[in-house]
N, C-alpha and C. Protein backbone atom coordinates (compact mmCIF):
# COMPACT_ATOMS: atom_id res chain seq x y z
N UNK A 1 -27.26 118.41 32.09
CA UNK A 1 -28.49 118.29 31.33
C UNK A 1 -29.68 118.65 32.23
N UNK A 2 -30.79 119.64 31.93
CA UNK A 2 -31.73 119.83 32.33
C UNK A 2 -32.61 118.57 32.89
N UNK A 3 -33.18 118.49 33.66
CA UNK A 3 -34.28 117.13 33.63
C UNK A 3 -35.40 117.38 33.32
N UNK A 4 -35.63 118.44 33.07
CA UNK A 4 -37.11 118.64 32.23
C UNK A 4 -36.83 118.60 30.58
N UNK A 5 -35.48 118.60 30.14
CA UNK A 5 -35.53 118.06 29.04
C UNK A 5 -35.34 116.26 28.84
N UNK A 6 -34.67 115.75 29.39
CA UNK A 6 -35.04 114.12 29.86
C UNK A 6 -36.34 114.05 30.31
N UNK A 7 -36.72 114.43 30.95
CA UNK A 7 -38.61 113.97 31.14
C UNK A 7 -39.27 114.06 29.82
N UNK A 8 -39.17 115.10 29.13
CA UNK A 8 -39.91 115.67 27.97
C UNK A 8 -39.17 114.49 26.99
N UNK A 9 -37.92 113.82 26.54
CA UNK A 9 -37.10 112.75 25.68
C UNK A 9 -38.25 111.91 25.72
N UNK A 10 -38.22 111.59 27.37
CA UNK A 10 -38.82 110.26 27.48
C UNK A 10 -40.26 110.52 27.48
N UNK A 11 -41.10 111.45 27.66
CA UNK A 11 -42.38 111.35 27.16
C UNK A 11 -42.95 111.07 25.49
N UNK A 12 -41.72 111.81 24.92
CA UNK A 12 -41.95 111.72 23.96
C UNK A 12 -41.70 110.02 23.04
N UNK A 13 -40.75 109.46 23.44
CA UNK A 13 -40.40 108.23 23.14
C UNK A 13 -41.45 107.04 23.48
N UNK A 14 -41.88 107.45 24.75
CA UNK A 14 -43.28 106.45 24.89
C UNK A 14 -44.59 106.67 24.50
N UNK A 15 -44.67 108.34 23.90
CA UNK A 15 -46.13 108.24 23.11
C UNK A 15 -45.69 108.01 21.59
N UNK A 16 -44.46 108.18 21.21
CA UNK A 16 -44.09 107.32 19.55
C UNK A 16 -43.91 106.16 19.95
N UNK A 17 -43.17 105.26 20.84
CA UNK A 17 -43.57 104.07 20.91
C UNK A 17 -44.82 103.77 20.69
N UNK A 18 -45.86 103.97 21.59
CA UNK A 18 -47.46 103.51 21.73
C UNK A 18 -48.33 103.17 20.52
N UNK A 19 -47.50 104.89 19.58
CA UNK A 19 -48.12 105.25 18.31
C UNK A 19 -47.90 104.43 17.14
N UNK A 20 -46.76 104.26 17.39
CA UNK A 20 -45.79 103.13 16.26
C UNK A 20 -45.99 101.72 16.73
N UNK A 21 -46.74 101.13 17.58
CA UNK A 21 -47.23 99.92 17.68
C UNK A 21 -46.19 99.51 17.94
N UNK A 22 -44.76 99.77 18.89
CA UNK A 22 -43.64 99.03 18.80
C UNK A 22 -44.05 98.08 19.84
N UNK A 23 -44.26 97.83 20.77
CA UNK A 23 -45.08 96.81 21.75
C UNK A 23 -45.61 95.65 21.78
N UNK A 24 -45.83 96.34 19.58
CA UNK A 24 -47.54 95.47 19.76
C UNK A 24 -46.52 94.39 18.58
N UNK A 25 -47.21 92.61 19.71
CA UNK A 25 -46.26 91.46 19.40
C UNK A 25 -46.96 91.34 17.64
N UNK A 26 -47.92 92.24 16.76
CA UNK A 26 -48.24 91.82 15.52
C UNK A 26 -48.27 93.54 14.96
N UNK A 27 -47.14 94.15 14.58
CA UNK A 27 -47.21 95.34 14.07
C UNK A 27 -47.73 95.39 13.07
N UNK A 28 -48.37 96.61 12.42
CA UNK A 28 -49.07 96.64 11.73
C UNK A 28 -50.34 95.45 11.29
N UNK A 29 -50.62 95.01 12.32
CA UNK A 29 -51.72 93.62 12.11
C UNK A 29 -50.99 92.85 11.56
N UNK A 30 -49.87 92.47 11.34
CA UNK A 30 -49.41 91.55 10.66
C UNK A 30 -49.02 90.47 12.01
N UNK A 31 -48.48 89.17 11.80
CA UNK A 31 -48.64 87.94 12.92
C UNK A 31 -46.68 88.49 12.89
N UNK A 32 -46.00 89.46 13.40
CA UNK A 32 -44.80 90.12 12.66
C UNK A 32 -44.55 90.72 14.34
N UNK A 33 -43.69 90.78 14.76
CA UNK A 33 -43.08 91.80 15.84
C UNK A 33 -42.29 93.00 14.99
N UNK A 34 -42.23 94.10 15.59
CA UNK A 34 -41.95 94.98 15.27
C UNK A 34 -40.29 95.07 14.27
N UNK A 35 -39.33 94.48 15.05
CA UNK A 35 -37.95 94.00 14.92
C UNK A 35 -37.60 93.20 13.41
N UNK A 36 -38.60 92.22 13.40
CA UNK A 36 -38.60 91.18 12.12
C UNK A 36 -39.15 92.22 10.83
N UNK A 37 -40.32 93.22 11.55
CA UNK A 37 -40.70 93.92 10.41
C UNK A 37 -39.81 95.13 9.78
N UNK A 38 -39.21 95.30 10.44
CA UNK A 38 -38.02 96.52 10.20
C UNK A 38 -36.97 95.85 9.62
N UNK A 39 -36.49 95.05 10.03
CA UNK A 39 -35.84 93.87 8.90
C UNK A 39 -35.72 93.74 7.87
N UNK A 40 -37.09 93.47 7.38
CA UNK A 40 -38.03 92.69 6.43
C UNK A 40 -37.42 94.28 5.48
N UNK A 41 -38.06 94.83 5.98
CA UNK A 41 -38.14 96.80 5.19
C UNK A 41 -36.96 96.52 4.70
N UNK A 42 -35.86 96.96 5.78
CA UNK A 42 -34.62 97.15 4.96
C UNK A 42 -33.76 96.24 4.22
N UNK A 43 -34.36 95.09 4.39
CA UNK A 43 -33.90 93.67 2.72
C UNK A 43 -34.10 94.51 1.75
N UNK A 44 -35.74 94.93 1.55
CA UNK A 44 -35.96 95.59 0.56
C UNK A 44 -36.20 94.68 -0.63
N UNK A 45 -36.91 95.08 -1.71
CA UNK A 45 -36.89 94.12 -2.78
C UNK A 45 -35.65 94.34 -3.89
N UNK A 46 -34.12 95.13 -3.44
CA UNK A 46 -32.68 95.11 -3.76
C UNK A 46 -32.01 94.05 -2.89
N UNK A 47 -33.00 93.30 -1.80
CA UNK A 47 -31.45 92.80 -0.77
C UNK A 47 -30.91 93.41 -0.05
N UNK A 48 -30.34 92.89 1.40
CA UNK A 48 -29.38 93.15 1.63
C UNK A 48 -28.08 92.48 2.40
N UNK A 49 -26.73 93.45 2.77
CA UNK A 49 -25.84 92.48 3.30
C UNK A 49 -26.23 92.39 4.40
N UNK A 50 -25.89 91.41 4.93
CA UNK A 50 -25.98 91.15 6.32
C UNK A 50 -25.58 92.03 7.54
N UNK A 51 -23.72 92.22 6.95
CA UNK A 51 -23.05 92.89 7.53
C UNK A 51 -23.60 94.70 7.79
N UNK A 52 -24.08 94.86 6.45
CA UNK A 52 -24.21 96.49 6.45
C UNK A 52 -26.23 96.42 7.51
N UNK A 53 -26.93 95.61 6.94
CA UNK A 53 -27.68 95.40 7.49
C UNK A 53 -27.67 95.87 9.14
N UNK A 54 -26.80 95.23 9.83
CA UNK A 54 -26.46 94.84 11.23
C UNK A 54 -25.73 95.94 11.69
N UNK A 55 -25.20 97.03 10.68
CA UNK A 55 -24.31 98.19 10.67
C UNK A 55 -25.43 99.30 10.86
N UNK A 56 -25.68 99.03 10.13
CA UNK A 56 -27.20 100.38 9.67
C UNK A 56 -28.39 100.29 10.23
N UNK A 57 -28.56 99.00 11.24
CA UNK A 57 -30.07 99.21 12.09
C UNK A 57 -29.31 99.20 13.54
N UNK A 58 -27.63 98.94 14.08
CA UNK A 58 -27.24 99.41 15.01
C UNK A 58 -27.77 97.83 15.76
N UNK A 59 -27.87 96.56 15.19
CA UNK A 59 -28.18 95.35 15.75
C UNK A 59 -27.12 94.42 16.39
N UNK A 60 -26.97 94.25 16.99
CA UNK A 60 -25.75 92.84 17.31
C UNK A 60 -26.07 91.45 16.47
N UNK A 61 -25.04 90.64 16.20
CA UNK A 61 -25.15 90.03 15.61
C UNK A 61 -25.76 88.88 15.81
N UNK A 62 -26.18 88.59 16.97
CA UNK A 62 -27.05 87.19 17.56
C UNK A 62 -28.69 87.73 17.22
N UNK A 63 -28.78 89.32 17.77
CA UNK A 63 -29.90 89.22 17.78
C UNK A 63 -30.35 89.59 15.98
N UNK A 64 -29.68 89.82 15.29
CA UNK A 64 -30.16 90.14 13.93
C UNK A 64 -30.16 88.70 13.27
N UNK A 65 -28.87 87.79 13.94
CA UNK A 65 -29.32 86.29 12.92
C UNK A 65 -30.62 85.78 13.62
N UNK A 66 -30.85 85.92 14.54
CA UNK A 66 -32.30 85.40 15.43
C UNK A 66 -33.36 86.19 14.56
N UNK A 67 -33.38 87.14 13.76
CA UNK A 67 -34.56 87.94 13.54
C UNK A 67 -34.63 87.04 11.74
N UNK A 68 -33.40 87.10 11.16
CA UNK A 68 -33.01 86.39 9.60
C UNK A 68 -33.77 85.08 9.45
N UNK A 69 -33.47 84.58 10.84
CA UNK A 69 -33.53 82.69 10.71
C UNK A 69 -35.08 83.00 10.59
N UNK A 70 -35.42 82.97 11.70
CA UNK A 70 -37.27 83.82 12.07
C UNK A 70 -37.71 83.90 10.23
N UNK A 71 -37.64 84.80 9.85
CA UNK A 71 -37.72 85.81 8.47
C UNK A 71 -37.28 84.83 7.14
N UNK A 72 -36.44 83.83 7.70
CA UNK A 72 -36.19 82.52 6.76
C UNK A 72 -37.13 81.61 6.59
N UNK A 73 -36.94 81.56 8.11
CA UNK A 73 -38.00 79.90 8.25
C UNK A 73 -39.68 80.46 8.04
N UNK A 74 -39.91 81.63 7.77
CA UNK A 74 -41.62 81.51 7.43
C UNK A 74 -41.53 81.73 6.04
N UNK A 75 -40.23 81.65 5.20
CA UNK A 75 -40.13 81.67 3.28
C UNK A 75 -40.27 83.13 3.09
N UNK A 76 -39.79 83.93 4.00
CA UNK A 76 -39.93 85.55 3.32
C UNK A 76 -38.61 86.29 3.49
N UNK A 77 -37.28 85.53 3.09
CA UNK A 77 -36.19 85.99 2.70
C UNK A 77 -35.39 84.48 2.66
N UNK A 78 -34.13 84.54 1.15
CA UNK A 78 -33.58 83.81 1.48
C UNK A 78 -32.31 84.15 1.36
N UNK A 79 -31.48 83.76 2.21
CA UNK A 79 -29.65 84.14 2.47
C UNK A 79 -28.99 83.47 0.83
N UNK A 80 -27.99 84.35 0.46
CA UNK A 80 -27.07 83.87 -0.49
C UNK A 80 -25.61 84.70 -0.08
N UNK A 81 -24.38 83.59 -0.74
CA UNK A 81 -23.28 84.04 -0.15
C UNK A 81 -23.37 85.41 -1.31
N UNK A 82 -22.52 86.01 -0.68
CA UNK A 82 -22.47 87.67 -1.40
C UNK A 82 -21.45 87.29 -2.59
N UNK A 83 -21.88 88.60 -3.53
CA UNK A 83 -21.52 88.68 -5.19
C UNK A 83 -19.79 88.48 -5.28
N UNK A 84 -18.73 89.39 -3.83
CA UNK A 84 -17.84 89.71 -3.87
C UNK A 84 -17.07 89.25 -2.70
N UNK A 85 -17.61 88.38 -1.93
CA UNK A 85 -16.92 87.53 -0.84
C UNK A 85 -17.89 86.39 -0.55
N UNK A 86 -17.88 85.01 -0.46
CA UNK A 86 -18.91 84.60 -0.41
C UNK A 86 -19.06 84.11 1.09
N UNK A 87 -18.06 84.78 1.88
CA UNK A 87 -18.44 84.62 3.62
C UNK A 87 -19.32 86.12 3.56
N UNK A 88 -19.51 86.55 3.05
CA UNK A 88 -20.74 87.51 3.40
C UNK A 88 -22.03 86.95 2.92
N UNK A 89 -23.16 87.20 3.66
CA UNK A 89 -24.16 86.86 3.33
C UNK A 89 -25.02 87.96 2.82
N UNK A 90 -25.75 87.51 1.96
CA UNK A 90 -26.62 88.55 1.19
C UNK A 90 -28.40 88.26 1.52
N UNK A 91 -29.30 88.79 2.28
CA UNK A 91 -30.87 87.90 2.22
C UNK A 91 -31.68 88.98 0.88
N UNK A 92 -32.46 88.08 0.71
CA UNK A 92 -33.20 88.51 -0.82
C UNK A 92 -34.47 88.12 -0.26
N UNK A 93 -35.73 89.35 -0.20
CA UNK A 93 -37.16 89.13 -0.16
C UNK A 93 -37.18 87.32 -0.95
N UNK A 94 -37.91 86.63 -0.88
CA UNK A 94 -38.98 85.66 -1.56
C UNK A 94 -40.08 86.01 -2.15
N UNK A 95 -40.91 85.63 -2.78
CA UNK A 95 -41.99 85.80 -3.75
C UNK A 95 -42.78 86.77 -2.52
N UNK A 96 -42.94 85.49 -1.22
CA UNK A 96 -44.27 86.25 -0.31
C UNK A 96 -43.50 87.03 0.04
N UNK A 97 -42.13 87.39 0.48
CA UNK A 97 -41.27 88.31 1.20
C UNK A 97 -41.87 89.44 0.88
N UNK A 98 -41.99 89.70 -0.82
CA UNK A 98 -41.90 90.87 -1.74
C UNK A 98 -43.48 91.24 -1.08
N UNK A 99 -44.33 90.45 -1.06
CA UNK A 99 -46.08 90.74 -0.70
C UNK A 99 -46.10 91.41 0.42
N UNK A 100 -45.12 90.36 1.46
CA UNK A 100 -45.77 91.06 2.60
C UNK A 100 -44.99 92.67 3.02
N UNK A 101 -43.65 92.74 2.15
CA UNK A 101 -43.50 93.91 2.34
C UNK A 101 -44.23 95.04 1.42
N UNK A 102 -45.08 94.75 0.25
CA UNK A 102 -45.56 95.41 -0.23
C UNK A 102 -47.25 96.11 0.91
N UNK A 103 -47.42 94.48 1.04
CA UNK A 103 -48.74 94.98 2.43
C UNK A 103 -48.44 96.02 3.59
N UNK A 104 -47.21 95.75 3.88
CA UNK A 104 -46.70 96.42 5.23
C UNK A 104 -46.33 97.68 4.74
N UNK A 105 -46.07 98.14 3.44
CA UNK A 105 -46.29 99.62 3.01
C UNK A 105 -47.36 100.05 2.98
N UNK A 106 -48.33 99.62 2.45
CA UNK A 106 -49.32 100.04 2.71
C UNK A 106 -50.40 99.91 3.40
N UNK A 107 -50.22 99.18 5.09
CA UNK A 107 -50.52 99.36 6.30
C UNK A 107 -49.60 100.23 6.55
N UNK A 108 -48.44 100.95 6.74
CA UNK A 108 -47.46 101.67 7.33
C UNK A 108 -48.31 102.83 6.64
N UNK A 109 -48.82 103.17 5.54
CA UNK A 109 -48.79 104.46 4.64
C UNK A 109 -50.47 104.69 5.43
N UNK A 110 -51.52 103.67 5.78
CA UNK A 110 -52.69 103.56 6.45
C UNK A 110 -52.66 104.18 8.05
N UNK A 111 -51.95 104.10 8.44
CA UNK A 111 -50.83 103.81 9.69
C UNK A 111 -50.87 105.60 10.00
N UNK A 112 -50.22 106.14 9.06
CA UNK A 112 -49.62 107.65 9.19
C UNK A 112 -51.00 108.13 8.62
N UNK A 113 -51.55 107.96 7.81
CA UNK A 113 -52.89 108.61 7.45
C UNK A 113 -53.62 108.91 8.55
N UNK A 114 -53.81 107.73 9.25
CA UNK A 114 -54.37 108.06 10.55
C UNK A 114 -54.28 108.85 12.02
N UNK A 115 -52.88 108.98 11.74
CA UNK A 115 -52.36 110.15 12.97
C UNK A 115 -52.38 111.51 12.06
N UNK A 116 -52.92 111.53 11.03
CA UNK A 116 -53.12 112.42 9.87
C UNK A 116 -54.34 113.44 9.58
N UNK A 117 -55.17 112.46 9.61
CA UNK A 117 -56.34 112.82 8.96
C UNK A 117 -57.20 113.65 10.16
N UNK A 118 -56.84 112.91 11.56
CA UNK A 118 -57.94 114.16 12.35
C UNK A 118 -57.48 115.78 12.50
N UNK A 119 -55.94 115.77 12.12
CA UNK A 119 -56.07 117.00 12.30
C UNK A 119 -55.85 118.04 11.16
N UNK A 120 -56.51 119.45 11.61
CA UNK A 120 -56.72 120.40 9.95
C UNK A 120 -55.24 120.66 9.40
N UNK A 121 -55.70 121.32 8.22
CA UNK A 121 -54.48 121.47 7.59
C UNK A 121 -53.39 121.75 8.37
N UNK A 122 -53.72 122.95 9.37
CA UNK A 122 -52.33 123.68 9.49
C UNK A 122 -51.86 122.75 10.82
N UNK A 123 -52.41 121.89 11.52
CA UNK A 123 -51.79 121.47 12.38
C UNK A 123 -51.59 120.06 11.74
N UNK A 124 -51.44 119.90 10.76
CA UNK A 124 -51.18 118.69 9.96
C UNK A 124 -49.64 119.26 9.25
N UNK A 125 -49.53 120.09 8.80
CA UNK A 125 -48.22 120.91 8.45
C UNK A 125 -47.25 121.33 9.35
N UNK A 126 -47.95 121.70 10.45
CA UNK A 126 -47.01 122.15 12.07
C UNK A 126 -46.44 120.64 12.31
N UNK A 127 -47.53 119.34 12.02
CA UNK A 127 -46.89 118.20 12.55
C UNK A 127 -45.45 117.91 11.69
N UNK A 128 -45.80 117.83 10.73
CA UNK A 128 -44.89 116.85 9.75
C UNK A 128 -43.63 117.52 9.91
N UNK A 129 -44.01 119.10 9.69
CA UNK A 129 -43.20 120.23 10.14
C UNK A 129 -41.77 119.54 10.89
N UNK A 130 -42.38 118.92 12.57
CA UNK A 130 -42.14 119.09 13.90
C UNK A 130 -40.76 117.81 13.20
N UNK A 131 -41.56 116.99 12.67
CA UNK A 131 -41.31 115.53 12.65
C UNK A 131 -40.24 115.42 11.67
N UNK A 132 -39.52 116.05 10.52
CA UNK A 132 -38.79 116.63 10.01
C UNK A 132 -37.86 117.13 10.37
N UNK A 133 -38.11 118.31 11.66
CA UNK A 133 -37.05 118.39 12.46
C UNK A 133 -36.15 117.89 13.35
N UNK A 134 -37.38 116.97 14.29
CA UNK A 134 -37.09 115.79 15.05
C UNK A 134 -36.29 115.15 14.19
N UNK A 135 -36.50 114.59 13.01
CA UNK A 135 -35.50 113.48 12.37
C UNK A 135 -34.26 114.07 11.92
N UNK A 136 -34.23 115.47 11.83
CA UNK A 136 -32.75 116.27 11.04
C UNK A 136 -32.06 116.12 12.88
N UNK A 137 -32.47 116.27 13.66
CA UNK A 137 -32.06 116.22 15.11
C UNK A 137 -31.89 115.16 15.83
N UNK A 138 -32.16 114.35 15.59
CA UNK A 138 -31.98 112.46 15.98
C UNK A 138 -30.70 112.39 14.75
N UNK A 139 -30.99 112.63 13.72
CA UNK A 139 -29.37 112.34 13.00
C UNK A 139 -28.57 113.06 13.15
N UNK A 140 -28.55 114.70 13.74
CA UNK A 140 -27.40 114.88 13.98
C UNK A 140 -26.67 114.16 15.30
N UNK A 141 -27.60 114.06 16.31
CA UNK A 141 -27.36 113.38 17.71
C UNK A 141 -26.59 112.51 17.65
N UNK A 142 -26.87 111.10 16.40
CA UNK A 142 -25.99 110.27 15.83
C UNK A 142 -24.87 110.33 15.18
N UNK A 143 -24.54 110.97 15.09
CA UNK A 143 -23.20 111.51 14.20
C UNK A 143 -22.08 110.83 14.95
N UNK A 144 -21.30 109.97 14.86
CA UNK A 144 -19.88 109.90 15.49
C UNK A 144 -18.81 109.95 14.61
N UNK A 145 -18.13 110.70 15.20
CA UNK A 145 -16.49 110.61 14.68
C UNK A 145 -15.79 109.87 15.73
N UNK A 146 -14.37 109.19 14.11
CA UNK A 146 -14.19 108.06 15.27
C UNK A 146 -12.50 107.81 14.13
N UNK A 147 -11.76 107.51 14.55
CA UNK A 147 -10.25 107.42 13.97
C UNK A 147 -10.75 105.65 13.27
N UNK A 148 -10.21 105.54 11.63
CA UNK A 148 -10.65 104.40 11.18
C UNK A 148 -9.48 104.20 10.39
N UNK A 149 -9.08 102.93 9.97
CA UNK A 149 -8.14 102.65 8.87
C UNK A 149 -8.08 103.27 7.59
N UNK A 150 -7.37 104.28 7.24
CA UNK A 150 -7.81 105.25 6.06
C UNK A 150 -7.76 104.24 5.03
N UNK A 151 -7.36 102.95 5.15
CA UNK A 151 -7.87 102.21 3.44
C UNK A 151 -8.92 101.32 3.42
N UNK A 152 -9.50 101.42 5.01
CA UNK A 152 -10.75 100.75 4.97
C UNK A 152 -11.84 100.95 4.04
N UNK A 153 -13.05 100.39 3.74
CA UNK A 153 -13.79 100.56 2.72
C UNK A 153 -14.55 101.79 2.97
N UNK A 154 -15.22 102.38 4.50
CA UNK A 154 -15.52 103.67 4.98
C UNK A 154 -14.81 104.69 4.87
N UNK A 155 -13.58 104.38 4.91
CA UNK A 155 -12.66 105.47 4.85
C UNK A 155 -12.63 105.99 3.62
N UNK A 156 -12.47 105.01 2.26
CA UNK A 156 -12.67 105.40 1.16
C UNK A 156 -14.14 106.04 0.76
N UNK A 157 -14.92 105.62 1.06
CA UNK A 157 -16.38 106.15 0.70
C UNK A 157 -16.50 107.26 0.88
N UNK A 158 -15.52 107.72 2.38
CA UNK A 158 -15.77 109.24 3.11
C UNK A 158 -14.96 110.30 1.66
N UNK A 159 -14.00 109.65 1.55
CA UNK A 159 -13.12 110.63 1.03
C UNK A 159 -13.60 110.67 -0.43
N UNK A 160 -14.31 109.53 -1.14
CA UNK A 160 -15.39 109.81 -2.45
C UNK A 160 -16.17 111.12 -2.13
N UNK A 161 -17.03 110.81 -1.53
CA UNK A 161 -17.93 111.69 -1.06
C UNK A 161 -17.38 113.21 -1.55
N UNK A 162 -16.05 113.20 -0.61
CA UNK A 162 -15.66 114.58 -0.10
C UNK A 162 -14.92 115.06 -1.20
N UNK A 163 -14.50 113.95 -2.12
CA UNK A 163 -14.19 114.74 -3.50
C UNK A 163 -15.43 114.94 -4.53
N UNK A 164 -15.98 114.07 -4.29
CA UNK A 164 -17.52 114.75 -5.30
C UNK A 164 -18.08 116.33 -4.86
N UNK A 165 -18.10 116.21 -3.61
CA UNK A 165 -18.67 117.62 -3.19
C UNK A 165 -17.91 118.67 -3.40
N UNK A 166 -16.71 118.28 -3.11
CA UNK A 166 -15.71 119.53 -4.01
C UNK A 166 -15.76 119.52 -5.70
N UNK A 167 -15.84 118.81 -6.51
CA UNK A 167 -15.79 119.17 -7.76
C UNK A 167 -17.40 119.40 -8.05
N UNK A 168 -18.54 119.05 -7.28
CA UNK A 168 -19.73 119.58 -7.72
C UNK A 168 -19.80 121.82 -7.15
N UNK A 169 -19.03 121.85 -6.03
CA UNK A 169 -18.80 123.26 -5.82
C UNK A 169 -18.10 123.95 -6.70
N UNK A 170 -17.27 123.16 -7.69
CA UNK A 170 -16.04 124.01 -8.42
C UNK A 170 -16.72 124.80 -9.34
């Protein structure tokens, strides 16, 4: 690997950190660390499982029940055993849950306006442009293949998938 492309990773990661307020112990002005607020997002006002939760933000499991309990105990999600196992847990926004994630959209949407608005059109288009790509390129980066129980519940999803896409080509 080049090291002027690692220098350039990591420059870039600490001026989106800075930018994204990840640091900052009240993101988006809210009395919220960054972690609890990303959380909060992906409950969503659908819920979510715990398990897939903890799957899909790439969390360990101490530190995601540490972020739940947190996110419990101020009344802005509450845990229920799940629809289809009830050792799974399911958290559901609360009344304020639903507010403050509605606020935190639109501080987040305030948020991007502002790394927005100073610049003209076309370097406002070159950005989003950039940032688009960056994200098609951070997910491919993520990609793993990995040998799984073909009757696991992933395994099946994969192979849904891969028959939909064949009969939508036919």
């Amino acid at each position: 690997m080049q090291p002027e492309h690692i220098a350039q990773v990591r420059r870039f990661n600490r001026l989106v950190t800075q930018r994204a307020g990840a640091l900052d112990d009240q993101f988006l002005g809210r009395d919220r660390p960054l972690g609890e607020s990303r959380v909060l997002f992906e409950i969503g006002p659908r819920g979510a499982d715990l398990r897939d939760l903890r799957s899909r933000l790439g969390l360990d499991s101490g530190y995601l029940s540490r972020i739940v309990q947190s996110l419990a105990g101020a009344g802005l999600i509450e845990l229920r055993a799940g629809p289809r196992d009830e050792r799974v847990r399911t958290a559901y926004l609360t009344r304020a849950g639903l507010a403050e994630f509605d606020e935190m959209n639109r501080r987040s949407d305030d948020a991007a306006e502002s790394i927005l608005t100073p610049l003209g059109d076309s370097q406002r288009q070159r950005l989003v442009d950039a940032m688009a790509e960056v994200h098609r390129l951070l997910q491919a980066s993520g990609v793993r293949i990995e040998r799984v129980d073909p009757t696991s519940e992933a395994a099946r999803w994969c192979m849904q998938q891969y028959f939909a896409e064949l009969a939508r080509s036919s």
